[in-house]
N, C-alpha and C. Protein backbone atom coordinates (compact mmCIF):
# COMPACT_ATOMS: atom_id res chain seq x y z
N UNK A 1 9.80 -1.38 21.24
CA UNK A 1 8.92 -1.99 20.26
C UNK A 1 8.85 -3.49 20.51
N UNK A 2 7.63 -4.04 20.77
CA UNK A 2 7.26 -5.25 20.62
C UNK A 2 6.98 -6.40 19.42
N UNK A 3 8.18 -7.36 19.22
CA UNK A 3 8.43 -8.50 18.26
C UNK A 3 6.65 -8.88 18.62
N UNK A 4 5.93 -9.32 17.05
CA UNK A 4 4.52 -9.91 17.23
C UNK A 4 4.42 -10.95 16.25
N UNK A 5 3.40 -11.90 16.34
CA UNK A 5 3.25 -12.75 15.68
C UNK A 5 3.25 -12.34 14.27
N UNK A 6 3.78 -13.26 13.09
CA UNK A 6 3.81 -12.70 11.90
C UNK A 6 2.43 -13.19 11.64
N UNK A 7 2.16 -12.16 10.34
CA UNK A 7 1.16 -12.80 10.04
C UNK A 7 -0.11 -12.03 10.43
N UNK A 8 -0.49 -11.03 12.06
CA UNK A 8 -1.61 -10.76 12.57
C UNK A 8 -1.70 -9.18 12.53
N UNK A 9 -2.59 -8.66 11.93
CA UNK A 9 -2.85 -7.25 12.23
C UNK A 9 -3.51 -6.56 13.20
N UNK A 10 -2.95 -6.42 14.34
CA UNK A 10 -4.05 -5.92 15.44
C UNK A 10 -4.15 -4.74 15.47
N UNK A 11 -5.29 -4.79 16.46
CA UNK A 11 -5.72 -2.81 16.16
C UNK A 11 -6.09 -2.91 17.45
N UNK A 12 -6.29 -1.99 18.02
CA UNK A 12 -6.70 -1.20 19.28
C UNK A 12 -7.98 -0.37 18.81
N UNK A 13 -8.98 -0.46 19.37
CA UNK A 13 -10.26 0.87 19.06
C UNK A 13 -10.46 1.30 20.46
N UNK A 14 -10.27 2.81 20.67
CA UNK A 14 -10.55 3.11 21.96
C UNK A 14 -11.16 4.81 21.75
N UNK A 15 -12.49 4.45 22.76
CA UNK A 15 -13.54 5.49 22.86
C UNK A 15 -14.32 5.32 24.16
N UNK A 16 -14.19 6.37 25.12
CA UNK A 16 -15.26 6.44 26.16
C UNK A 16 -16.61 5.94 26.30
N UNK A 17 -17.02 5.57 24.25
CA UNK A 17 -18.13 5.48 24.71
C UNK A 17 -18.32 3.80 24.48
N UNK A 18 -18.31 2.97 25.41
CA UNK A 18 -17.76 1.19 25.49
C UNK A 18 -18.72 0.50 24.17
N UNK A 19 -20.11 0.71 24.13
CA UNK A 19 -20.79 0.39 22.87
C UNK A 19 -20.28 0.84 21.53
N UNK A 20 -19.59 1.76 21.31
CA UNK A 20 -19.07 2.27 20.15
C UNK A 20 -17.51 1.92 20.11
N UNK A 21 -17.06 1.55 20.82
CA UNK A 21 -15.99 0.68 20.96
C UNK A 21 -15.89 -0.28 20.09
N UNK A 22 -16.80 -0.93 21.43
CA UNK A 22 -16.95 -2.65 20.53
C UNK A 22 -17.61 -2.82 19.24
N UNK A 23 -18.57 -1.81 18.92
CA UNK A 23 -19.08 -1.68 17.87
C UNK A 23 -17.92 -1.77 16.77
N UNK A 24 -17.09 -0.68 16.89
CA UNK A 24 -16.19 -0.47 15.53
C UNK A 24 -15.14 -1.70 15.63
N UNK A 25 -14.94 -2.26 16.88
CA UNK A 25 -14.00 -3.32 16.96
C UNK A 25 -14.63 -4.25 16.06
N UNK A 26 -16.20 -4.85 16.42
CA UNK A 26 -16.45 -6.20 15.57
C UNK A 26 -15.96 -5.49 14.38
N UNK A 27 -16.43 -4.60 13.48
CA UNK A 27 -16.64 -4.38 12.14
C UNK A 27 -15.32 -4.61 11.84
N UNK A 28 -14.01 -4.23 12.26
CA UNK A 28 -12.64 -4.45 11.95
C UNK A 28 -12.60 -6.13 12.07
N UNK A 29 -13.14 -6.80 13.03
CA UNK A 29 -12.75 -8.34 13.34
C UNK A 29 -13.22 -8.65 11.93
N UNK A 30 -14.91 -8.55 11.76
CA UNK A 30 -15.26 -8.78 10.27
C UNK A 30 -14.72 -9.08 9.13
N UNK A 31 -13.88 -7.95 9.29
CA UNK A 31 -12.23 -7.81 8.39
C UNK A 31 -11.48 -8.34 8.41
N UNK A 32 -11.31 -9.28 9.19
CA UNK A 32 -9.90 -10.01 9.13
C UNK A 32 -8.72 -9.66 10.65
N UNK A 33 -9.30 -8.33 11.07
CA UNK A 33 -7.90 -7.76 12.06
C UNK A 33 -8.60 -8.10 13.17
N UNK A 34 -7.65 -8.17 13.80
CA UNK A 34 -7.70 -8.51 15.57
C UNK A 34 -8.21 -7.57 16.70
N UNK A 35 -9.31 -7.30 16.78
CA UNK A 35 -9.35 -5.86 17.32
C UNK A 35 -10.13 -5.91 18.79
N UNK A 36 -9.43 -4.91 19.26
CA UNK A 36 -9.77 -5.11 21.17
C UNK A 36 -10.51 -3.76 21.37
N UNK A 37 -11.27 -3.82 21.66
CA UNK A 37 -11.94 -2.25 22.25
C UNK A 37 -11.62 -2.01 23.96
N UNK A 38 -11.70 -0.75 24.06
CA UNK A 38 -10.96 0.20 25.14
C UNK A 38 -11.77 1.05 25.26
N UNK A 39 -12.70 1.21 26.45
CA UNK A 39 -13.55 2.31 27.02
C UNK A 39 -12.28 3.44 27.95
N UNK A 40 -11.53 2.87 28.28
CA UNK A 40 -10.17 3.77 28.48
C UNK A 40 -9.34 3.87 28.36
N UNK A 41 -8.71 5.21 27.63
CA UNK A 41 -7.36 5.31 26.67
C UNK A 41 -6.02 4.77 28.02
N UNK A 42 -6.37 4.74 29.55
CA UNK A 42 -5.20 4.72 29.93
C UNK A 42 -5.28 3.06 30.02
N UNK A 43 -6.43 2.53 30.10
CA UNK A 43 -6.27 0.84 29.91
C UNK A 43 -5.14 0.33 28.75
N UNK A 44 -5.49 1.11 27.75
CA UNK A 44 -5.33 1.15 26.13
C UNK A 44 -3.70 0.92 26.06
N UNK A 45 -3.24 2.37 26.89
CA UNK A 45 -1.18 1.97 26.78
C UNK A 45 -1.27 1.37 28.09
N UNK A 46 -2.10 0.92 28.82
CA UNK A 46 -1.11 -0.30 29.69
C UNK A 46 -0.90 -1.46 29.16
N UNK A 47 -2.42 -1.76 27.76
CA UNK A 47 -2.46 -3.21 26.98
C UNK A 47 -0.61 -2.64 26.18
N UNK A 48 -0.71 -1.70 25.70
CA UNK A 48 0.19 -1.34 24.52
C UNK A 48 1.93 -1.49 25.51
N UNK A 49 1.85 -1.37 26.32
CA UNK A 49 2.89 -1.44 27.14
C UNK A 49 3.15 -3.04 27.39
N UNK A 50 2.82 -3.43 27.34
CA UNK A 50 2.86 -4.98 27.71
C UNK A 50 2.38 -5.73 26.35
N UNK A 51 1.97 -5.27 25.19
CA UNK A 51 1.46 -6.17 24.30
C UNK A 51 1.62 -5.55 23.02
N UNK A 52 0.75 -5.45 21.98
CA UNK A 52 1.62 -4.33 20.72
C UNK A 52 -0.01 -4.53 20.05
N UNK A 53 0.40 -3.67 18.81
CA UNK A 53 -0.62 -3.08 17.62
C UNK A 53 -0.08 -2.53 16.87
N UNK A 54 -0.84 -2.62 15.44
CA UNK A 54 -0.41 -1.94 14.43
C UNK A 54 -0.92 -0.74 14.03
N UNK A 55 -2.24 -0.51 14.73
CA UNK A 55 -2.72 0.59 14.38
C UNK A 55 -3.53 0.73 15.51
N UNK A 56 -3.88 2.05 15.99
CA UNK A 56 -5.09 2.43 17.19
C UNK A 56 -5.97 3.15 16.31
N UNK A 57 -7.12 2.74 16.68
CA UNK A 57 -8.62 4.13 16.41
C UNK A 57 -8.74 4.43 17.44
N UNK A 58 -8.68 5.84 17.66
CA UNK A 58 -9.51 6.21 18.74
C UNK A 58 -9.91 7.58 18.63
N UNK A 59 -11.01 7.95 19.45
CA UNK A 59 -11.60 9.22 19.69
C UNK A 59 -11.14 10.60 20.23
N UNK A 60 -11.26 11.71 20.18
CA UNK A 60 -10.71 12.63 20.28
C UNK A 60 -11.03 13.04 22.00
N UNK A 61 -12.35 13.18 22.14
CA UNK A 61 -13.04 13.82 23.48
C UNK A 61 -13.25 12.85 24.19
N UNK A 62 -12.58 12.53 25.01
CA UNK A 62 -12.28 11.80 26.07
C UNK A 62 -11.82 11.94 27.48
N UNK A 63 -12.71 12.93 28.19
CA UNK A 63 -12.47 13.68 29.38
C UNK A 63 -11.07 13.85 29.58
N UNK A 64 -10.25 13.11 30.81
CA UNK A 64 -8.91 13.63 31.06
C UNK A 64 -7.62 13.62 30.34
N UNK A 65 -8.11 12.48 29.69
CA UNK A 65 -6.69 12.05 28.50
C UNK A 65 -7.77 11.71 27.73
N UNK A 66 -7.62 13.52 26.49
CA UNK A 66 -8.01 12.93 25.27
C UNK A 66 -7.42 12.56 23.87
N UNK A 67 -7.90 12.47 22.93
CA UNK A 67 -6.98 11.21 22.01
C UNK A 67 -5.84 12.13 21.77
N UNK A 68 -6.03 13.87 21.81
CA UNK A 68 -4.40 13.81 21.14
C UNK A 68 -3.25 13.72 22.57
N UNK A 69 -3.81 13.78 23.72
CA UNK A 69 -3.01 13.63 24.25
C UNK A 69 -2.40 11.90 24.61
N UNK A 70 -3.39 11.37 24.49
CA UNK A 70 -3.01 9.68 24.99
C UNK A 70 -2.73 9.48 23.19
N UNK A 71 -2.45 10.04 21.97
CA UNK A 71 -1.73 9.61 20.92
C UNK A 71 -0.04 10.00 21.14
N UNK A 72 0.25 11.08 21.91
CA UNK A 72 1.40 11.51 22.29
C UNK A 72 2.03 10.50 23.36
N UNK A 73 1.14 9.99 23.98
CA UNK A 73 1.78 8.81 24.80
C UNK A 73 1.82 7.84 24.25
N UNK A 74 1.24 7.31 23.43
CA UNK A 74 1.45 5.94 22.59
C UNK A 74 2.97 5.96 21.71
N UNK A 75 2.86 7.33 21.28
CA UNK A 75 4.26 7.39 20.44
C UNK A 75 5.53 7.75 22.12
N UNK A 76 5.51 7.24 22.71
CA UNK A 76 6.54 7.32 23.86
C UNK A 76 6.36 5.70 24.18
N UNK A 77 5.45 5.09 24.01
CA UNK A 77 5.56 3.40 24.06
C UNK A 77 5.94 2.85 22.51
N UNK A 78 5.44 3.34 21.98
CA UNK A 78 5.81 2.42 20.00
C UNK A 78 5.71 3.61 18.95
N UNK A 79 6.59 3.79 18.27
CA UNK A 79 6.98 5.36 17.66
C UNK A 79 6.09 4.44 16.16
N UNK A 80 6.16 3.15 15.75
CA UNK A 80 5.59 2.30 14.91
C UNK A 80 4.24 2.05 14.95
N UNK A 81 3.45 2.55 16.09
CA UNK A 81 1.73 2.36 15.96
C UNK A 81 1.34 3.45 14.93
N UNK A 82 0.57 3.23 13.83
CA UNK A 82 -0.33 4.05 13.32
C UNK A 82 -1.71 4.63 14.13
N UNK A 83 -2.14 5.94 13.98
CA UNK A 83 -2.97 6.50 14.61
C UNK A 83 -4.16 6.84 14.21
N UNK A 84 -5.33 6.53 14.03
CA UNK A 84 -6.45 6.99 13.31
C UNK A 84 -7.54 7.68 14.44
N UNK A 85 -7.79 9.21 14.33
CA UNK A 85 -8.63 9.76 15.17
C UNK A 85 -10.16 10.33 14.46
N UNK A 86 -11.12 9.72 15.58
CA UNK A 86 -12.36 9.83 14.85
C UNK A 86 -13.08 10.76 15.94
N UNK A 87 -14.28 11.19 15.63
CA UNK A 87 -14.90 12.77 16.64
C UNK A 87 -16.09 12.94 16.06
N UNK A 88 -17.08 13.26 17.16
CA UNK A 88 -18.27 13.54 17.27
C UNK A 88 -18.48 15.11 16.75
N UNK A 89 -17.33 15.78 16.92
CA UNK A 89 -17.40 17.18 17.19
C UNK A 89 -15.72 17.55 16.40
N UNK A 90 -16.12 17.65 14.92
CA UNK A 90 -14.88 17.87 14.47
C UNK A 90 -14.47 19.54 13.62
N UNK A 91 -13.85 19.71 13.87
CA UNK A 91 -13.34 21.00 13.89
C UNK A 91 -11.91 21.14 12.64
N UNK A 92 -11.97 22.16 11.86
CA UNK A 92 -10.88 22.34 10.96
C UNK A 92 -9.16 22.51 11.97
N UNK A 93 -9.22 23.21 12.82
CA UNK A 93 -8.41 23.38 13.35
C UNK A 93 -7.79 21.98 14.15
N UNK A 94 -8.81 21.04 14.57
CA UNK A 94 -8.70 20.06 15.38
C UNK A 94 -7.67 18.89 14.08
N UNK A 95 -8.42 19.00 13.05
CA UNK A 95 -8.04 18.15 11.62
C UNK A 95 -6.67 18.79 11.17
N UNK A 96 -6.07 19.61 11.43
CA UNK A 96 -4.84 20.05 11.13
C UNK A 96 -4.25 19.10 12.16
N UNK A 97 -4.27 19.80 13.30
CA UNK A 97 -3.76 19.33 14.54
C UNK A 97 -3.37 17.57 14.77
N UNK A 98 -4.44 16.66 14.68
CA UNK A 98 -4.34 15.69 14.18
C UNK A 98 -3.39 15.03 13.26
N UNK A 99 -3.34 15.60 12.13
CA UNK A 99 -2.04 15.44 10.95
C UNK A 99 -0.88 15.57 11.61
N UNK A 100 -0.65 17.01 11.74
CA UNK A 100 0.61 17.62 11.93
C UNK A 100 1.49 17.54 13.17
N UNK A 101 0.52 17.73 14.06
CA UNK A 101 1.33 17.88 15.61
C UNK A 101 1.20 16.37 16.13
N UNK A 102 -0.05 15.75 15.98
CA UNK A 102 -0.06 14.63 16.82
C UNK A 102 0.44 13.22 15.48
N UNK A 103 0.66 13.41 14.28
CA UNK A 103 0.86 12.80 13.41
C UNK A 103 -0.15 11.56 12.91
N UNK A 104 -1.18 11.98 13.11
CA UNK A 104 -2.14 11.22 13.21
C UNK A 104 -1.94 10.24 11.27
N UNK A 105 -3.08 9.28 11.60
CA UNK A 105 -3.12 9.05 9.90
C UNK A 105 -4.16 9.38 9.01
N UNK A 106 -5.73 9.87 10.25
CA UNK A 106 -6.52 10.20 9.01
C UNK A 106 -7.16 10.82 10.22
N UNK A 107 -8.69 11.66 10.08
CA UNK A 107 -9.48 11.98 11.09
C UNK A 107 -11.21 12.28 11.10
N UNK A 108 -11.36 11.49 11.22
CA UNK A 108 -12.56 10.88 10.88
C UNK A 108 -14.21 11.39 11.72
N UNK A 109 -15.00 11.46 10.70
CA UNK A 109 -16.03 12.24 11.36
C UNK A 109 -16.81 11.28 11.80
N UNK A 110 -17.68 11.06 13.18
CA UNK A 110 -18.40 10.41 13.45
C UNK A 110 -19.94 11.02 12.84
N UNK A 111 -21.05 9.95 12.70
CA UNK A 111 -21.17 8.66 12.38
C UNK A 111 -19.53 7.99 11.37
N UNK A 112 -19.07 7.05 11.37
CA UNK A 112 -17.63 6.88 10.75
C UNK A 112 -18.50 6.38 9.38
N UNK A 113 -17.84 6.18 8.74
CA UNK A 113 -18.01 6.47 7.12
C UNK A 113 -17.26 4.47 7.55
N UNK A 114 -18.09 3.57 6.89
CA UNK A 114 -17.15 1.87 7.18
C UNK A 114 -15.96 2.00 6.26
N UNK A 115 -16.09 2.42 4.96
CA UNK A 115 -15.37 2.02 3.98
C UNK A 115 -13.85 3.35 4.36
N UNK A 116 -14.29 4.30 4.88
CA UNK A 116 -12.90 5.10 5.01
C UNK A 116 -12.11 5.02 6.06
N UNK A 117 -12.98 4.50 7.09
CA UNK A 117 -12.48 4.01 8.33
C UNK A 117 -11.71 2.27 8.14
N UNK A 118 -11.94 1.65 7.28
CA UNK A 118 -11.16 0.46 6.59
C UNK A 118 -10.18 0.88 5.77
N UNK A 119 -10.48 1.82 4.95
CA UNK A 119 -9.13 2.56 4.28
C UNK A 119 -8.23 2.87 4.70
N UNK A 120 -8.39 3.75 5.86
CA UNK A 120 -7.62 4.14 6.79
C UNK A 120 -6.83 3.08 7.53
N UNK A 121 -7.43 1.74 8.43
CA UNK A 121 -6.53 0.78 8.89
C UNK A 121 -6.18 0.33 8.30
N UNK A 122 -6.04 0.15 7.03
CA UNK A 122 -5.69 -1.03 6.31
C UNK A 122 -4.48 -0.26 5.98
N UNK A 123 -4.48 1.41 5.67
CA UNK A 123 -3.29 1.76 5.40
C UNK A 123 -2.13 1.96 6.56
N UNK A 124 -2.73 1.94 7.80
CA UNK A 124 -2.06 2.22 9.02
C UNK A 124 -1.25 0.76 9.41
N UNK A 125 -1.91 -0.22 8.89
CA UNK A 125 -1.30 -1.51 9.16
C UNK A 125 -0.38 -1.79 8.47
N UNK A 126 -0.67 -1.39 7.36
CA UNK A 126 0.78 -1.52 6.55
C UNK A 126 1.82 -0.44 6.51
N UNK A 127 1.70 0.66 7.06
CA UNK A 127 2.65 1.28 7.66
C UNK A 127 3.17 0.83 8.30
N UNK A 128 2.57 0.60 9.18
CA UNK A 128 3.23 -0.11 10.65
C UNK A 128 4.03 -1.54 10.10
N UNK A 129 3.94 -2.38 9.77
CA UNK A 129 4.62 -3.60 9.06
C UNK A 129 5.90 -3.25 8.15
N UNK A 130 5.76 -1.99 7.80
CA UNK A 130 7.24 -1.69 7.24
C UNK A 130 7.72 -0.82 8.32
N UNK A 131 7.61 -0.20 9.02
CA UNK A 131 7.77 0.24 10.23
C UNK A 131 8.97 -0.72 10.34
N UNK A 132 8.23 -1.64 11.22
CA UNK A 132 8.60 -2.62 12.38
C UNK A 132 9.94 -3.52 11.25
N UNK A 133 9.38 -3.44 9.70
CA UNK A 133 10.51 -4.47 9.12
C UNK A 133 11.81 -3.73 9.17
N UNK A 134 11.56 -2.11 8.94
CA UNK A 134 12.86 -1.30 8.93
C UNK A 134 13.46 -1.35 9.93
N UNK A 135 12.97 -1.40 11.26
CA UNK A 135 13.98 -1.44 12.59
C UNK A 135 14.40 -2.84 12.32
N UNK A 136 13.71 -4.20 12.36
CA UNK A 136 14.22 -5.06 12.25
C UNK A 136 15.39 -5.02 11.52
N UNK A 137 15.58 -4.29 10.36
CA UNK A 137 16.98 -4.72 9.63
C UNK A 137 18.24 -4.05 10.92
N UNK A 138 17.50 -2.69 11.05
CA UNK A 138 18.82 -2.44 11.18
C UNK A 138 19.16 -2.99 13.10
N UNK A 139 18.02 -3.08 13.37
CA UNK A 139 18.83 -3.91 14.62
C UNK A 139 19.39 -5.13 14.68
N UNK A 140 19.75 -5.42 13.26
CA UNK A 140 20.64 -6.72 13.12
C UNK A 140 22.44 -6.21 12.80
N UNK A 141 22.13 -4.62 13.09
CA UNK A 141 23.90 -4.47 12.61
C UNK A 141 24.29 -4.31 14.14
N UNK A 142 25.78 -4.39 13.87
CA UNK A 142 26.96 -4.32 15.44
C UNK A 142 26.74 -3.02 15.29
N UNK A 143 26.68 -2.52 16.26
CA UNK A 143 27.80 -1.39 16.94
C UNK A 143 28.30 -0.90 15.69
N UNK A 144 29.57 -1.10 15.35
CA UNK A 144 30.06 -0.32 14.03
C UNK A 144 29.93 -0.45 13.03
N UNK A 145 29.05 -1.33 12.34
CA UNK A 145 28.37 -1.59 11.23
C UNK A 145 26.98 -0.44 11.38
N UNK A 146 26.30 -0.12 12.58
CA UNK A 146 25.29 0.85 12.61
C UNK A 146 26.42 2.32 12.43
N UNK A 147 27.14 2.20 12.89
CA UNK A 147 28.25 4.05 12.90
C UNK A 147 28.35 4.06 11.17
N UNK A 148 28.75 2.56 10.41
CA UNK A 148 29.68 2.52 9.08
C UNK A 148 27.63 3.12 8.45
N UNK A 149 26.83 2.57 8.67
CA UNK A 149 25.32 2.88 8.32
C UNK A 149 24.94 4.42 8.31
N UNK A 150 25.30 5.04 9.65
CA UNK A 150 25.08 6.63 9.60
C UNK A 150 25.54 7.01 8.75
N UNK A 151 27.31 6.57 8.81
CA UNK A 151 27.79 7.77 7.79
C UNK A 151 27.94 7.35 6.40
N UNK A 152 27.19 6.55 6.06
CA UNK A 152 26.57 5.93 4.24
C UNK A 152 25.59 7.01 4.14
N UNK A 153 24.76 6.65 4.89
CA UNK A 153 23.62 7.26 4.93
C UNK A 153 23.26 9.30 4.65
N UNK A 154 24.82 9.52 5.56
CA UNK A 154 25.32 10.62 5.14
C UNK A 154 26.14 11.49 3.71
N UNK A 155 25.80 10.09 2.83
CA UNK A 155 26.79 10.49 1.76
C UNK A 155 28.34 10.57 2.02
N UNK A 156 28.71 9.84 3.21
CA UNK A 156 30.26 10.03 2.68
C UNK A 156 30.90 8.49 2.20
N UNK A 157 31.98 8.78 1.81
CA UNK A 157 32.97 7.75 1.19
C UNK A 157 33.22 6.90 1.89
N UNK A 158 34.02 6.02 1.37
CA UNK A 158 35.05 5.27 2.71
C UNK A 158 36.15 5.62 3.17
N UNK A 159 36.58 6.21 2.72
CA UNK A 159 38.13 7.01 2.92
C UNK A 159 37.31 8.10 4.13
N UNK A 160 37.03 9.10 4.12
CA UNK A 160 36.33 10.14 4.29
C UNK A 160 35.53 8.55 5.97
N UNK A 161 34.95 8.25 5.84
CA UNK A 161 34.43 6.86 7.00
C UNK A 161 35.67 6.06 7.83
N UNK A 162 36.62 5.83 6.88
CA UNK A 162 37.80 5.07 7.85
C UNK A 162 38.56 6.14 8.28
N UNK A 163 38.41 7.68 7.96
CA UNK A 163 39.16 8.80 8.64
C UNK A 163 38.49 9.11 10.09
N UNK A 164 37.39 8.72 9.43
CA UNK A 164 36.04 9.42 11.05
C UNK A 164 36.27 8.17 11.94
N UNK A 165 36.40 7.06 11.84
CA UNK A 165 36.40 5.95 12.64
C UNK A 165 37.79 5.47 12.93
N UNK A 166 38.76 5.90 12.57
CA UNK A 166 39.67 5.44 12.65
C UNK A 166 40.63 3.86 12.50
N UNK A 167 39.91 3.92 11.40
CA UNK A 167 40.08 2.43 11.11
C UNK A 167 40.21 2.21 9.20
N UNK A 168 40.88 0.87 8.69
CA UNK A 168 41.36 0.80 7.60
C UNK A 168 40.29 1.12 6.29
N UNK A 169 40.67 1.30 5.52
CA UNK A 169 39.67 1.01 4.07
C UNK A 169 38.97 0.40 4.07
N UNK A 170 39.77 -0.61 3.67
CA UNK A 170 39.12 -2.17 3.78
C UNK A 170 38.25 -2.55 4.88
N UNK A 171 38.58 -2.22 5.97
CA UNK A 171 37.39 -2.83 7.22
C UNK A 171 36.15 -1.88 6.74
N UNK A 172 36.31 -0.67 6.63
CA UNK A 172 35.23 0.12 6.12
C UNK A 172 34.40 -0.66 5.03
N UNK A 173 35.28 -1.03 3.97
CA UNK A 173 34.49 -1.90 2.81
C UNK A 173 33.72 -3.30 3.13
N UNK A 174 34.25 -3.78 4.02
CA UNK A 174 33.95 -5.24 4.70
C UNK A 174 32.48 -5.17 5.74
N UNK A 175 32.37 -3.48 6.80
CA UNK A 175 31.67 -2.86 7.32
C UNK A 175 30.16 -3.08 6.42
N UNK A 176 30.41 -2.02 4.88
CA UNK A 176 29.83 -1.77 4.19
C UNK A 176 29.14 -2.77 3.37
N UNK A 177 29.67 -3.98 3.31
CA UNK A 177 28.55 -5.07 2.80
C UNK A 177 28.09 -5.57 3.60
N UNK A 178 28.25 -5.82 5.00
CA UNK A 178 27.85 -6.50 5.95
C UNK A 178 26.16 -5.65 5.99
N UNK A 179 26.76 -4.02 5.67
CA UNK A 179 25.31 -2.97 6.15
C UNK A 179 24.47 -3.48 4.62
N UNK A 180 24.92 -3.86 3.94
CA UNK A 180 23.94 -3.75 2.54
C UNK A 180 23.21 -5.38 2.56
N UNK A 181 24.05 -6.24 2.90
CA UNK A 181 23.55 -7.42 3.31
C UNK A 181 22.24 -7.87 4.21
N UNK A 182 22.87 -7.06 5.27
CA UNK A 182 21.75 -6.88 6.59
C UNK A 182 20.75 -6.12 6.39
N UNK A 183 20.47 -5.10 5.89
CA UNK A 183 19.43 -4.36 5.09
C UNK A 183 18.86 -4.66 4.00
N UNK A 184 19.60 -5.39 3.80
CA UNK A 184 18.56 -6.10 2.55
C UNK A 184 18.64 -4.59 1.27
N UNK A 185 19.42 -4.09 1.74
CA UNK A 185 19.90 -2.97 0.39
C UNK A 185 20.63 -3.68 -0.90
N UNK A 186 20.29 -2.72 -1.98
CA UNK A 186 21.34 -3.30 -3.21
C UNK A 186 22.00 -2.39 -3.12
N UNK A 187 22.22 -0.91 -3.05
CA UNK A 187 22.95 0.01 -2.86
C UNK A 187 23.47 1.18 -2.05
N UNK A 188 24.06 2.08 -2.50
CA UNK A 188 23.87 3.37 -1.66
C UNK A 188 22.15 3.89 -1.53
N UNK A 189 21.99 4.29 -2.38
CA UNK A 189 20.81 5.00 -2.55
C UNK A 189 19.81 4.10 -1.26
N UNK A 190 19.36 2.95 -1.68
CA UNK A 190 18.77 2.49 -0.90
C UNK A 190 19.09 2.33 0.73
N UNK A 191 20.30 2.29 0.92
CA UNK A 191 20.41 2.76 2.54
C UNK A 191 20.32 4.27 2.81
N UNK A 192 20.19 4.95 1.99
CA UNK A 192 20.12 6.40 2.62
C UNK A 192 18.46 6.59 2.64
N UNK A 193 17.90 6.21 1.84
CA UNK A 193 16.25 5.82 1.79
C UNK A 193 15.96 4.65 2.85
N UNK A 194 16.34 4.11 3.47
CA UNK A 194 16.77 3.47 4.78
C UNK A 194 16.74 4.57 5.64
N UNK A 195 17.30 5.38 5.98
CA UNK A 195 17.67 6.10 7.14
C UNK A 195 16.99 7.12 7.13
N UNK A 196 16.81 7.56 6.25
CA UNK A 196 15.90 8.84 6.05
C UNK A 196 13.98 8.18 6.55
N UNK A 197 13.91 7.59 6.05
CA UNK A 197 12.94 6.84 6.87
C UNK A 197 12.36 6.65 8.11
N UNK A 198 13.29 6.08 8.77
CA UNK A 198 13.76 5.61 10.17
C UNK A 198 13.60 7.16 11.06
N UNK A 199 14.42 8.26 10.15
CA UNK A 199 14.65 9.43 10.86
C UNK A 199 13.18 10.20 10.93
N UNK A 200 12.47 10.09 9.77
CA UNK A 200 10.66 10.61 9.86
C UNK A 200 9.72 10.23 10.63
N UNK A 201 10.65 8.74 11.04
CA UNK A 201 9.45 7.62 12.04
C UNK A 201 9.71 8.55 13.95
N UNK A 202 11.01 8.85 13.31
CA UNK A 202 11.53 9.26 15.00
C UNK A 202 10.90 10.50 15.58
C-alpha cells in the first residue's frame, strides 16, 4: 500500500473505450477528485503499482483483461482500492458476481446515471481513507505489541496472553496500552472492531 498525499482523492476511470474514459474522468475532476482515465486496464495497475487511488471505475468488457479480472489484480496491488464496475451489457448474474466474488462497490449500468456514479465514489473514497487510516494504526505497533493486538482481539485476558507469549503480566499490561494508545482505541471492544475490520479488508 502506497502512503499519499493527505488531503487528495484520486480515482482511476478505466474503459476501452478512451472517449468515455476521459469523459467520466472530467465529470469526477468537476467534483473535486483527481481523476486519470485509462483506455487500458493493464496501463491502469502499472499506474497503480507505482502510484495509488482511492477508488477505480471501470468497465466490465474489456477484451483480454476484463474488469472482473483486472479488479482481482488490483486487489493483489492495494487490498484498500475501492472498486466501482460499470457495463454496456449488464446482466443479473454479472451484478451478483461483481458484489460478491470480485467485491466490487456498486455496478453500474451504462449510459451511467452522474448522480449514482458520484454516490458511488464518493462512498468508495471514503472507504478507502479509513482503509488506509486502519493499517496506518496498526503498522505503528512492534512486533509484540501486534502478537499482544491478535490475541486482544481474540478475547483473551492477560494472564491467558502472558501464558501464550511467555512473558510477565505486567509486560502484557504495558504491551496493552501501548496497543490502545497506538490505535487510537479507548477499549477492548474497539480493538476487536479494529481487527475484525482489517480481517474483511483481507
Amino acid at each position: 500500500m502506497t502512503l499519499q498525499p493527505a488531503g487528495l482523492s484520486n480515482v482511476y476511470v478505466v474503459d476501452d473505450d478512451p472517449d468515455l474514459a476521459a469523459s467520466v474522468a472530467r465529470l469526477l475532476s468537476r467534483h473535486g477528485y483527481v481523476a486519470e482515465p485509462f483506455a487500458d486496464p493493464v496501463a491502469a495497475l502499472a499506474a497503480l503499482s507505482t502510484g495509488w487511488a482511492h477508488c477505480i471505475v471501470t468497465d466490465v468488457m474489456m477484451g483480454e483483461l476484463d474488469g472482473f479480472g483486472f479488479a482481482d489484480r488490483v486487489r493483489g496491488i492495494d487490498t484498500s482500492v475501492a472498486v466501482v464496475f460499470m457495463t454496456a451489457w449488464p446482466t443479473a448474474a454479472d451484478a451478483v458476481d461483481a458484489i460478491r466474488r470480485h467485491r466490487g462497490l456498486d455496478y453500474l449500468e451504462k449510459p451511467i446515471d452522474e448522480d449514482r456514479l458520484l454516490a458511488a465514489v464518493g462512498e468508495g473514497v471514503r472507504w478507502s481513507k479509513r482503509c488506509r487510516s486502519d493499517a496506518a494504526r496498526i503498522a505503528a505497533l512492534t512486533p509484540r505489541e501486534h502478537e499482544v493486538f491478535r490475541l486482544l482481539a481474540r478475547g483473551h485476558v492477560n494472564k491467558v496472553i502472558a501464558d501464550r507469549m511467555g512473558i510477565s503480566p505486567k509486560t502484557v499490561e504495558d504491551h496493552r496500552a501501548a496497543v490502545l494508545a497506538k490505535t487510537g482505541s479507548q477499549n477492548l471492544a474497539q480493538v476487536i472492531a479494529l481487527a475484525a475490520a482489517l480481517s474483511d479488508r483481507s
